[in-house]
C-alpha atoms as a PDB file:
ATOM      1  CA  UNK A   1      -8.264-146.070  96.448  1.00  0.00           C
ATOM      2  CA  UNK A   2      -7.003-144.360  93.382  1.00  0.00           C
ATOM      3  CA  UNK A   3      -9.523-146.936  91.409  1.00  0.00           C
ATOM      4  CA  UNK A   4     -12.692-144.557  91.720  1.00  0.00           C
ATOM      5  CA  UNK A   5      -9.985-141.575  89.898  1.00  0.00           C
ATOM      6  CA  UNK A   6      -9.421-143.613  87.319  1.00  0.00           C
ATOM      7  CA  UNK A   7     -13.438-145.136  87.262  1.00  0.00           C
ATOM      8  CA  UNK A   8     -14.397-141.305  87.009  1.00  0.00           C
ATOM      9  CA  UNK A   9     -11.721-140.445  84.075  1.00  0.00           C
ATOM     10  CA  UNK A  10     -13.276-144.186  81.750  1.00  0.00           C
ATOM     11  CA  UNK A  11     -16.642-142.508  82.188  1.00  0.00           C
ATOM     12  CA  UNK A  12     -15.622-138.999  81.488  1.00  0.00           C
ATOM     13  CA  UNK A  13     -13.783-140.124  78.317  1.00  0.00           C
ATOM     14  CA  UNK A  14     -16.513-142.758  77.193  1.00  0.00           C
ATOM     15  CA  UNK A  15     -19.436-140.324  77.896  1.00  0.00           C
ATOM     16  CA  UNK A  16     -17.560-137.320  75.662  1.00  0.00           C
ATOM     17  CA  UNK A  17     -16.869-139.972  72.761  1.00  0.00           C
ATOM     18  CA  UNK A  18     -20.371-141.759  72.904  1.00  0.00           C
ATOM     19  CA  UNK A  19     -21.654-137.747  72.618  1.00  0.00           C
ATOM     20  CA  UNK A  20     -19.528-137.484  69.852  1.00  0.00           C
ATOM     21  CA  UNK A  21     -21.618-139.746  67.843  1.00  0.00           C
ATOM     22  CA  UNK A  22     -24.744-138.062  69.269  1.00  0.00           C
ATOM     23  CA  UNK A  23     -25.560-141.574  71.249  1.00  0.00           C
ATOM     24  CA  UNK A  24     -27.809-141.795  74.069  1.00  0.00           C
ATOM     25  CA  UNK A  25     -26.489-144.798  75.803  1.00  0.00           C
ATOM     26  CA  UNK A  26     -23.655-146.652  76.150  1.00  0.00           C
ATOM     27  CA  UNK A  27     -24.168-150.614  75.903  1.00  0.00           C
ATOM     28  CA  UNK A  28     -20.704-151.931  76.555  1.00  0.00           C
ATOM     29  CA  UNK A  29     -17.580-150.834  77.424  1.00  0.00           C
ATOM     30  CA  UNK A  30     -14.255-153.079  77.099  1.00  0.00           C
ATOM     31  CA  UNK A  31     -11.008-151.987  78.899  1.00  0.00           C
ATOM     32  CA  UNK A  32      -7.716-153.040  78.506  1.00  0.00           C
ATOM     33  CA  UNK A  33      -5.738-153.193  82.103  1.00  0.00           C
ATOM     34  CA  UNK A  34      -1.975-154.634  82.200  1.00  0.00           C
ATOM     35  CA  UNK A  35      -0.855-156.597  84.698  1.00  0.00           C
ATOM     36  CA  UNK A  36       1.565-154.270  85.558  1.00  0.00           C
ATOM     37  CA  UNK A  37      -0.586-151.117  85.826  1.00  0.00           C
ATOM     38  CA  UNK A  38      -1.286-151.143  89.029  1.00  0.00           C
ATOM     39  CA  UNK A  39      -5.048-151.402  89.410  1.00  0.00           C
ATOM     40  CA  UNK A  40      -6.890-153.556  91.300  1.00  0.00           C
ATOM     41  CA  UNK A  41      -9.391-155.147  88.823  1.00  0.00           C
ATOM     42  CA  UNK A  42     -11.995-155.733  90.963  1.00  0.00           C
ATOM     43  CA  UNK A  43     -12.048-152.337  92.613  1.00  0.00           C
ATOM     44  CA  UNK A  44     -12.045-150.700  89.656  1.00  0.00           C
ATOM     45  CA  UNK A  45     -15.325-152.823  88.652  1.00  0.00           C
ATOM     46  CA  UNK A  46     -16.791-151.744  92.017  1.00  0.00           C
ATOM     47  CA  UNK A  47     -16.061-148.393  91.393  1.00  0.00           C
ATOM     48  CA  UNK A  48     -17.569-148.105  87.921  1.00  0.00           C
ATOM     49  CA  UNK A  49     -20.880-149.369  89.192  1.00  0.00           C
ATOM     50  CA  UNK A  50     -21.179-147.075  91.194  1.00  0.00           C
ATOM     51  CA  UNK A  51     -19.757-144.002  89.209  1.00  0.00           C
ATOM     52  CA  UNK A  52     -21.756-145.107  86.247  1.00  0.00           C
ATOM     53  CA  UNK A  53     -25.157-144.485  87.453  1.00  0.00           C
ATOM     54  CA  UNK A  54     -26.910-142.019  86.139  1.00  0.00           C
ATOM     55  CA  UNK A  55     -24.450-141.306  83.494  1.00  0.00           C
ATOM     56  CA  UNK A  56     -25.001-142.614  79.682  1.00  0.00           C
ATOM     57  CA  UNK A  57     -23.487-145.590  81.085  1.00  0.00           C
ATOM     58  CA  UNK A  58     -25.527-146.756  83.918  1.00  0.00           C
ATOM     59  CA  UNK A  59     -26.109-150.268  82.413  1.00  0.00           C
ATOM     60  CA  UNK A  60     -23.099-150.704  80.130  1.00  0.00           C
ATOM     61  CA  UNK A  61     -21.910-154.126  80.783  1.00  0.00           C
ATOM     62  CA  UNK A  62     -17.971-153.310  81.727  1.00  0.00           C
ATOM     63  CA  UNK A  63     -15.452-156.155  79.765  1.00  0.00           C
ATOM     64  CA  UNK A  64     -12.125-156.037  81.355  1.00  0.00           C
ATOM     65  CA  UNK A  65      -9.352-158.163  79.330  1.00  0.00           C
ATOM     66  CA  UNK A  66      -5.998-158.527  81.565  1.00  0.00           C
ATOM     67  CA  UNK A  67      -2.860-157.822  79.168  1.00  0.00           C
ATOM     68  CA  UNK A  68      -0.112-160.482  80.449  1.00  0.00           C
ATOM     69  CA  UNK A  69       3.558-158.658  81.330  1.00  0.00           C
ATOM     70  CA  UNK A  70       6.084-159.271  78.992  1.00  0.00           C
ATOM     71  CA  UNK A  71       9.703-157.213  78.731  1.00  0.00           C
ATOM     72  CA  UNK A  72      12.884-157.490  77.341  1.00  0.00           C
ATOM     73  CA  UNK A  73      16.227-157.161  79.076  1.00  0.00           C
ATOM     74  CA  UNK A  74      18.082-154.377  77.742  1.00  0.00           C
ATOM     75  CA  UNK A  75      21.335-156.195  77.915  1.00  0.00           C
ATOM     76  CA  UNK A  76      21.364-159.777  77.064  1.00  0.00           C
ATOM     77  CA  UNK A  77      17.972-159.612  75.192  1.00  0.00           C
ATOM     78  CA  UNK A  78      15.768-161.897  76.721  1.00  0.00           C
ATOM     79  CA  UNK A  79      12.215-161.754  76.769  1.00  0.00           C
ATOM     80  CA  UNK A  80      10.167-162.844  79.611  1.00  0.00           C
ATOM     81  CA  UNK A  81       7.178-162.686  81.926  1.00  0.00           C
ATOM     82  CA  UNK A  82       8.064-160.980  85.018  1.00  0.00           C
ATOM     83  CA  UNK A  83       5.615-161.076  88.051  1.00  0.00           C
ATOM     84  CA  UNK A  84       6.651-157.615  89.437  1.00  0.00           C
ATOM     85  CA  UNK A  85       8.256-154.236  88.630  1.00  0.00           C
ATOM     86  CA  UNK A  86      11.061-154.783  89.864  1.00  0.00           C
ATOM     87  CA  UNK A  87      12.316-158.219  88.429  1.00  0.00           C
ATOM     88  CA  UNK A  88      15.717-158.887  87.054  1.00  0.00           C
ATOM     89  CA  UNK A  89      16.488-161.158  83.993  1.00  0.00           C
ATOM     90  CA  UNK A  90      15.813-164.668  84.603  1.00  0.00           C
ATOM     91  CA  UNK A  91      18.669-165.091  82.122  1.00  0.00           C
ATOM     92  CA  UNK A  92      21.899-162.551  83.122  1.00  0.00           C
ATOM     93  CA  UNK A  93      20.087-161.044  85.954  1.00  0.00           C
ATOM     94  CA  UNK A  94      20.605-157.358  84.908  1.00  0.00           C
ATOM     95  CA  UNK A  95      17.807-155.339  86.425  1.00  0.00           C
ATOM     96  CA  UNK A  96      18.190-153.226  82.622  1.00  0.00           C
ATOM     97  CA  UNK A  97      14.852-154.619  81.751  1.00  0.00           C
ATOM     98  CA  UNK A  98      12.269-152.796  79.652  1.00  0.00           C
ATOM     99  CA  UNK A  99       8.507-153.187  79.377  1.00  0.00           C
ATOM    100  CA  UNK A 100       7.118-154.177  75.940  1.00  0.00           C
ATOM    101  CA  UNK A 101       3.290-154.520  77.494  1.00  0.00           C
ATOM    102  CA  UNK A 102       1.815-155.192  80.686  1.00  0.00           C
ATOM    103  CA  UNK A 103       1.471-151.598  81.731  1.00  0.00           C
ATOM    104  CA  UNK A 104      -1.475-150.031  80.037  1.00  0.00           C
ATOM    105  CA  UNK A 105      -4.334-149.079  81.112  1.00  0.00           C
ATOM    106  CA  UNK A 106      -6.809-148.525  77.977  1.00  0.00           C
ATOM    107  CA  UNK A 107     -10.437-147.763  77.244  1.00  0.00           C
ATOM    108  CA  UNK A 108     -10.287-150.138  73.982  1.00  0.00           C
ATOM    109  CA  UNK A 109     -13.787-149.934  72.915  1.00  0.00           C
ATOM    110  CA  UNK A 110     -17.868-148.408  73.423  1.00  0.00           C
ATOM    111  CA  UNK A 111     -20.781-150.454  72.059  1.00  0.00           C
ATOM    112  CA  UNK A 112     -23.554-147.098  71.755  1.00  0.00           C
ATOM    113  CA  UNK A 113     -26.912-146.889  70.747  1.00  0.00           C
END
């Protein structure tokens, strides 16, 4: 469950940048996962709540928004949706397809007090 690695490396980054602005909680956090990144959403939920206590964010409400896939194939320029890694172009088929989004994993924003 690589979701608690990646729980522990949100809080580590959002508790150094809410001390950065000498804030003593953190109120909300918003994250940006693609569909494509690879994380389970709701393990990674699980795991912040339970990573997050007794940290600056123990009751930070945690907003995930789901970025939808979208890529371009490299050959007959397309763009499309694909539902896996691994699709080819719904158009010529060529699996020369490159991601434009879907992929990211991204601490967007902190509300702090």
């Amino acid at each position: 469950m690589h979701e608690l690695s990646i729980a522990m490396s949100i809080i580590d980054l959002a508790t150094k940048e809410a001390k950065k602005g000498n804030a003593t909680r953190v109120k909300e956090v918003e994250l940006e996962i693609g569909e494509m990144a690879g994380v389970n959403k709701e393990a990674l939920d699980f795991s912040l709540r339970i990573a997050m206590q007794h940290t600056l964010l123990e009751d930070a409400k945690v907003n995930i928004v789901e970025i939808e896939s979208l890529a371009v194939c490299r050959d007959c320029k397309t763009r499309f949706s694909p539902v896996s890694m691994y699709d080819s172009c719904p158009h010529c088929h060529s699996y020369g397809v490159e991601f434009l989004r879907g992929r990211e994993l991204r601490l967007k924003s902190l509300l702090v007090e």
